[in-house]
N, C-alpha and C. Protein backbone atom coordinates (compact mmCIF):
# COMPACT_ATOMS: atom_id res chain seq x y z
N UNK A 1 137.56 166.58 110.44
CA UNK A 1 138.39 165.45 110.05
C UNK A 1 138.79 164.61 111.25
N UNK A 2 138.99 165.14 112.32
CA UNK A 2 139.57 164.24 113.37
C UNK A 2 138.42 163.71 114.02
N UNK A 3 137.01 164.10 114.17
CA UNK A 3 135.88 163.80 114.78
C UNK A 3 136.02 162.30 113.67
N UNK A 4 136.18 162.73 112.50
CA UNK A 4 135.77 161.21 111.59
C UNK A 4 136.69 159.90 112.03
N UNK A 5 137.91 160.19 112.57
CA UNK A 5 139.02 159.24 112.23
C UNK A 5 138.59 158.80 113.82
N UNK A 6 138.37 159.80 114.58
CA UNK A 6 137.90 158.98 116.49
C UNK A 6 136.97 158.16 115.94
N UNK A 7 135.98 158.09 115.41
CA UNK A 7 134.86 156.97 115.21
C UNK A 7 134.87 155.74 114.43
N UNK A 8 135.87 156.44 113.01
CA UNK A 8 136.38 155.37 112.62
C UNK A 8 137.63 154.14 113.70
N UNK A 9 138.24 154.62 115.01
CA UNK A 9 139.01 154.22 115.76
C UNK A 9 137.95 153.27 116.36
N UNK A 10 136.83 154.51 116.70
CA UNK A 10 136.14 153.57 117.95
C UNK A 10 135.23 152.32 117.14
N UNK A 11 135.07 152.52 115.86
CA UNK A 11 134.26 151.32 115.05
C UNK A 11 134.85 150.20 115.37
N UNK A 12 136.14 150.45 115.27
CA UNK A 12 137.15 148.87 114.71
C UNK A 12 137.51 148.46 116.04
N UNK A 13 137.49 148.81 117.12
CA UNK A 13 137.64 148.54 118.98
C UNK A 13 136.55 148.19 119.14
N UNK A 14 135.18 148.37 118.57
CA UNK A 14 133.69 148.03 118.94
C UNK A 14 133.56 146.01 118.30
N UNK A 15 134.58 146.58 116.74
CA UNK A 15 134.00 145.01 116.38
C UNK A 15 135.63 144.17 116.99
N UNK A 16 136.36 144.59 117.04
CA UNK A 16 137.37 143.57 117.72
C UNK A 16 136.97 143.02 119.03
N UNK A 17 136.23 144.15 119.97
CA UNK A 17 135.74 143.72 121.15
C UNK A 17 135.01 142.53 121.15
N UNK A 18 134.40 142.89 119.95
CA UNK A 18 132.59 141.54 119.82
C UNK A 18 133.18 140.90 119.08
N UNK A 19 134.50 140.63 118.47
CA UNK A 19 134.79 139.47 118.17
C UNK A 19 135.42 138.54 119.57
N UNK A 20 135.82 139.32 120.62
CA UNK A 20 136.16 138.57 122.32
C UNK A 20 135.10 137.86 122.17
N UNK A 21 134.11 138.89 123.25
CA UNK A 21 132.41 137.91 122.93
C UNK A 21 132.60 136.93 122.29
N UNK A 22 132.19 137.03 120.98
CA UNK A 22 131.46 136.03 120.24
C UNK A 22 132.48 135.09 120.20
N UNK A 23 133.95 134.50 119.98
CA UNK A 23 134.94 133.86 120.08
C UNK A 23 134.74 132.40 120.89
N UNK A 24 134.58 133.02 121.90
CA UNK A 24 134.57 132.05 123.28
C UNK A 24 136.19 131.30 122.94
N UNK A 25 136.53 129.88 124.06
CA UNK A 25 137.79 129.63 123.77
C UNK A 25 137.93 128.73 122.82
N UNK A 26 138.77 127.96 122.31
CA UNK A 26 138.86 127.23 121.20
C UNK A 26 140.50 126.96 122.18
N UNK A 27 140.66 125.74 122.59
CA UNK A 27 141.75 125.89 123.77
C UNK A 27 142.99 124.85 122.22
N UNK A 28 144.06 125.17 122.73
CA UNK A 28 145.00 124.29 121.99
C UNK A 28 145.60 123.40 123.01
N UNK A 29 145.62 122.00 122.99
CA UNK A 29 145.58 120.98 123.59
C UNK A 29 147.18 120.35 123.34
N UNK A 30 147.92 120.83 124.80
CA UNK A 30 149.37 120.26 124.41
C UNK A 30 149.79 118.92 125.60
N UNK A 31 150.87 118.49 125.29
CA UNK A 31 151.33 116.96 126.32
C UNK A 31 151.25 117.68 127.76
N UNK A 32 152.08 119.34 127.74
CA UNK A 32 151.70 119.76 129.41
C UNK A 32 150.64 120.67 130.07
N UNK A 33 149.69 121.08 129.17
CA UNK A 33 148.50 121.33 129.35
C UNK A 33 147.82 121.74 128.46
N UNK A 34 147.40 123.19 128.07
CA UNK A 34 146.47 123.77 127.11
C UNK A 34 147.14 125.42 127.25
N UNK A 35 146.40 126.07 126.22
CA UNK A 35 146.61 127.36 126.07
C UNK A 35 145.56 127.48 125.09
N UNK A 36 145.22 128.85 125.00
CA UNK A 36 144.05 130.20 124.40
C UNK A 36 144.54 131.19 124.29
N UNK A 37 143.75 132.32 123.10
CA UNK A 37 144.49 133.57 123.12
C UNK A 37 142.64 134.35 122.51
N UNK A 38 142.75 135.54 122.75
CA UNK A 38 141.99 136.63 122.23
C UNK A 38 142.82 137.46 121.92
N UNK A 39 142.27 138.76 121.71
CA UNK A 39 143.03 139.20 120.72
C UNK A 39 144.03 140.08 122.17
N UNK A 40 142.90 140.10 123.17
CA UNK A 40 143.92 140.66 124.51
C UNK A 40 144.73 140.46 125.47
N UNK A 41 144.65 139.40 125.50
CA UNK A 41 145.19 138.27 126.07
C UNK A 41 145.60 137.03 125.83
N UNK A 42 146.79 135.91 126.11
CA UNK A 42 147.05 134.81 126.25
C UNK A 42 146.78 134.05 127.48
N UNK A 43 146.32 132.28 127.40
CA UNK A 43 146.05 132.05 128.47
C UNK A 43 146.88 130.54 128.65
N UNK A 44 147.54 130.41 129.43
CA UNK A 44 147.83 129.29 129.70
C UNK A 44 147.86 128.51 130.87
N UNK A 45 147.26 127.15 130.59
CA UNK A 45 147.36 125.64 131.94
C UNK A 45 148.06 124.94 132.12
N UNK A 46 149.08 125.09 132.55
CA UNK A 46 149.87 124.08 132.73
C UNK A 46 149.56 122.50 133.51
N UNK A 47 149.75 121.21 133.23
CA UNK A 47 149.26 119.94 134.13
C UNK A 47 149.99 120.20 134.97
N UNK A 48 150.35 119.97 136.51
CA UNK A 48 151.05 119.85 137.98
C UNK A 48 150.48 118.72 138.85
N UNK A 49 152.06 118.07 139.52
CA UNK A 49 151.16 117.24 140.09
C UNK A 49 150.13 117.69 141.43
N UNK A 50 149.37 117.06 141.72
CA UNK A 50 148.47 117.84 142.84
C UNK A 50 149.10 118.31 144.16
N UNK A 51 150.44 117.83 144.48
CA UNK A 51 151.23 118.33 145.50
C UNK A 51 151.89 119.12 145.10
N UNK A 52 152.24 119.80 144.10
CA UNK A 52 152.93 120.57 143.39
C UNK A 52 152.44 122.26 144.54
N UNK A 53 153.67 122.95 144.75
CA UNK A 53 153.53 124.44 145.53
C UNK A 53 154.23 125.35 144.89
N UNK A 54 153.35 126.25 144.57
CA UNK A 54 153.97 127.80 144.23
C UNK A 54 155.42 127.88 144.53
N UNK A 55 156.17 127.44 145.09
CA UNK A 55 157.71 127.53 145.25
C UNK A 55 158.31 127.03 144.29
N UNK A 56 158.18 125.75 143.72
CA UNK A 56 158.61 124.79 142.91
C UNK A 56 158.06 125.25 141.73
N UNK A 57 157.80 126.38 141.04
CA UNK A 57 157.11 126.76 139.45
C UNK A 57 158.02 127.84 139.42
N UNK A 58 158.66 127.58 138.00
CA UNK A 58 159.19 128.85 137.89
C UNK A 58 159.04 129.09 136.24
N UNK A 59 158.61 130.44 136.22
CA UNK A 59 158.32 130.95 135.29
C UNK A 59 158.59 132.71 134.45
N UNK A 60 159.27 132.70 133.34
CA UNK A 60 159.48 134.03 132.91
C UNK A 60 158.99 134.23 131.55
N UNK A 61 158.50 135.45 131.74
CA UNK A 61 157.99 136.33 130.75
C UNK A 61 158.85 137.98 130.66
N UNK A 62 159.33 137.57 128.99
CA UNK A 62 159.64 138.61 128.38
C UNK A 62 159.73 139.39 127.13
N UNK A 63 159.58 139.89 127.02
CA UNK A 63 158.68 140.19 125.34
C UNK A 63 159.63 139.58 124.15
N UNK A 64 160.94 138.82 124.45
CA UNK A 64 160.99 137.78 122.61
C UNK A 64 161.12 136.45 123.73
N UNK A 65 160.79 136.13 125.06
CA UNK A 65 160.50 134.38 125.22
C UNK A 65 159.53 134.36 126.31
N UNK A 66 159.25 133.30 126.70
CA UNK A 66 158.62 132.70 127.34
C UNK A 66 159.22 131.49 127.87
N UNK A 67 158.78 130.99 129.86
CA UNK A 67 159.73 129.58 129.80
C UNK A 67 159.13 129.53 130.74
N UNK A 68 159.12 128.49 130.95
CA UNK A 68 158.36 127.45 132.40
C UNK A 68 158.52 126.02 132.93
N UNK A 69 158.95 126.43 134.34
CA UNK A 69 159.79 125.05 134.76
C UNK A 69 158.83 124.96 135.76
N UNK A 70 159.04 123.61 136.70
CA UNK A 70 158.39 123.19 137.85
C UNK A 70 158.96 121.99 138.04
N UNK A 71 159.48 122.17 139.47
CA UNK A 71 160.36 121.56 139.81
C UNK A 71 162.19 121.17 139.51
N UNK A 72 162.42 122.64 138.51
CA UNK A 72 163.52 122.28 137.87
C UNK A 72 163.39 121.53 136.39
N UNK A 73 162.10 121.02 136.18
CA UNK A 73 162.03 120.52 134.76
C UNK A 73 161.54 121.19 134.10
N UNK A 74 162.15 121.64 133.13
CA UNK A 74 161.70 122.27 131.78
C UNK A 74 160.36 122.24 131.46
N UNK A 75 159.17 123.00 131.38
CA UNK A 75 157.61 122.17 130.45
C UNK A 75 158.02 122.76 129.11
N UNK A 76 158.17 124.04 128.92
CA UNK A 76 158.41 124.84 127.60
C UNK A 76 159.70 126.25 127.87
N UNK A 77 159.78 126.19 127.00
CA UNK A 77 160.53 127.37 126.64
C UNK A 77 160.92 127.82 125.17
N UNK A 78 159.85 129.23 124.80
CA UNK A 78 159.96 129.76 123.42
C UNK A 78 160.60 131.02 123.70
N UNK A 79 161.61 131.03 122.65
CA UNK A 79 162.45 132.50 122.40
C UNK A 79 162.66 132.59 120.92
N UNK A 80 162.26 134.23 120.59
CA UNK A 80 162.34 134.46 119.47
C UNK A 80 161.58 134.21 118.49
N UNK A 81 160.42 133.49 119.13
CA UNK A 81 158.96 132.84 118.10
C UNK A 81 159.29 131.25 117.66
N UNK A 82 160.26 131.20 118.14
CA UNK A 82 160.73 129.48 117.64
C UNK A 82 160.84 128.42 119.26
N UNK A 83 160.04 127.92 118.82
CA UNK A 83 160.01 126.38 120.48
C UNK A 83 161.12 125.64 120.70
N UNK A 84 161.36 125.76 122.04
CA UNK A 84 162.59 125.18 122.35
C UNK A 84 162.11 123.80 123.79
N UNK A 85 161.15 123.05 123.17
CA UNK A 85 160.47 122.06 124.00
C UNK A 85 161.45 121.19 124.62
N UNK A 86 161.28 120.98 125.73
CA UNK A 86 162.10 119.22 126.16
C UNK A 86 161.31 118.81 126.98
């Protein structure tokens, strides 16, 4: 019984995988950049201006928000699954 249920595990990790593969991105196109997701990951671009330095970005991740500034200005910030844009 447990030999059956490992394979049945490893079936459904085999086709979620090859749904990565086959996927490719399908990007969602916002005013401050873009974002993508698979099923393992999230990806996001933020626009910056080209002088823009790693000092001046600030950004947190925590499992109910998300928020991202640069330069002190707001780009996004979601908490709780609900957008809190300015």
């Amino acid at each position: 019984m447990v030999n059956t249920e490992v394979k049945k595990n490893t079936t459904l990790e085999a086709k979620m995988s090859d749904f990565d593969d086959r996927s490719g991105i399908i990007a969602c196109t916002t005013p401050w950049g873009r974002w993508w997701q698979t099923i393992d990951d999230v990806t996001v671009e933020v626009n910056v201006r080209d002088a823009c330095k790693a000092k001046e970005i600030q950004c947190s991740i925590t499992p109910n928000s998300l928020s991202l500034a640069v330069s002190g200005s707001t780009v996004f910030k979601v908490a709780n699954n609900k957008p809190l844009l300015t």
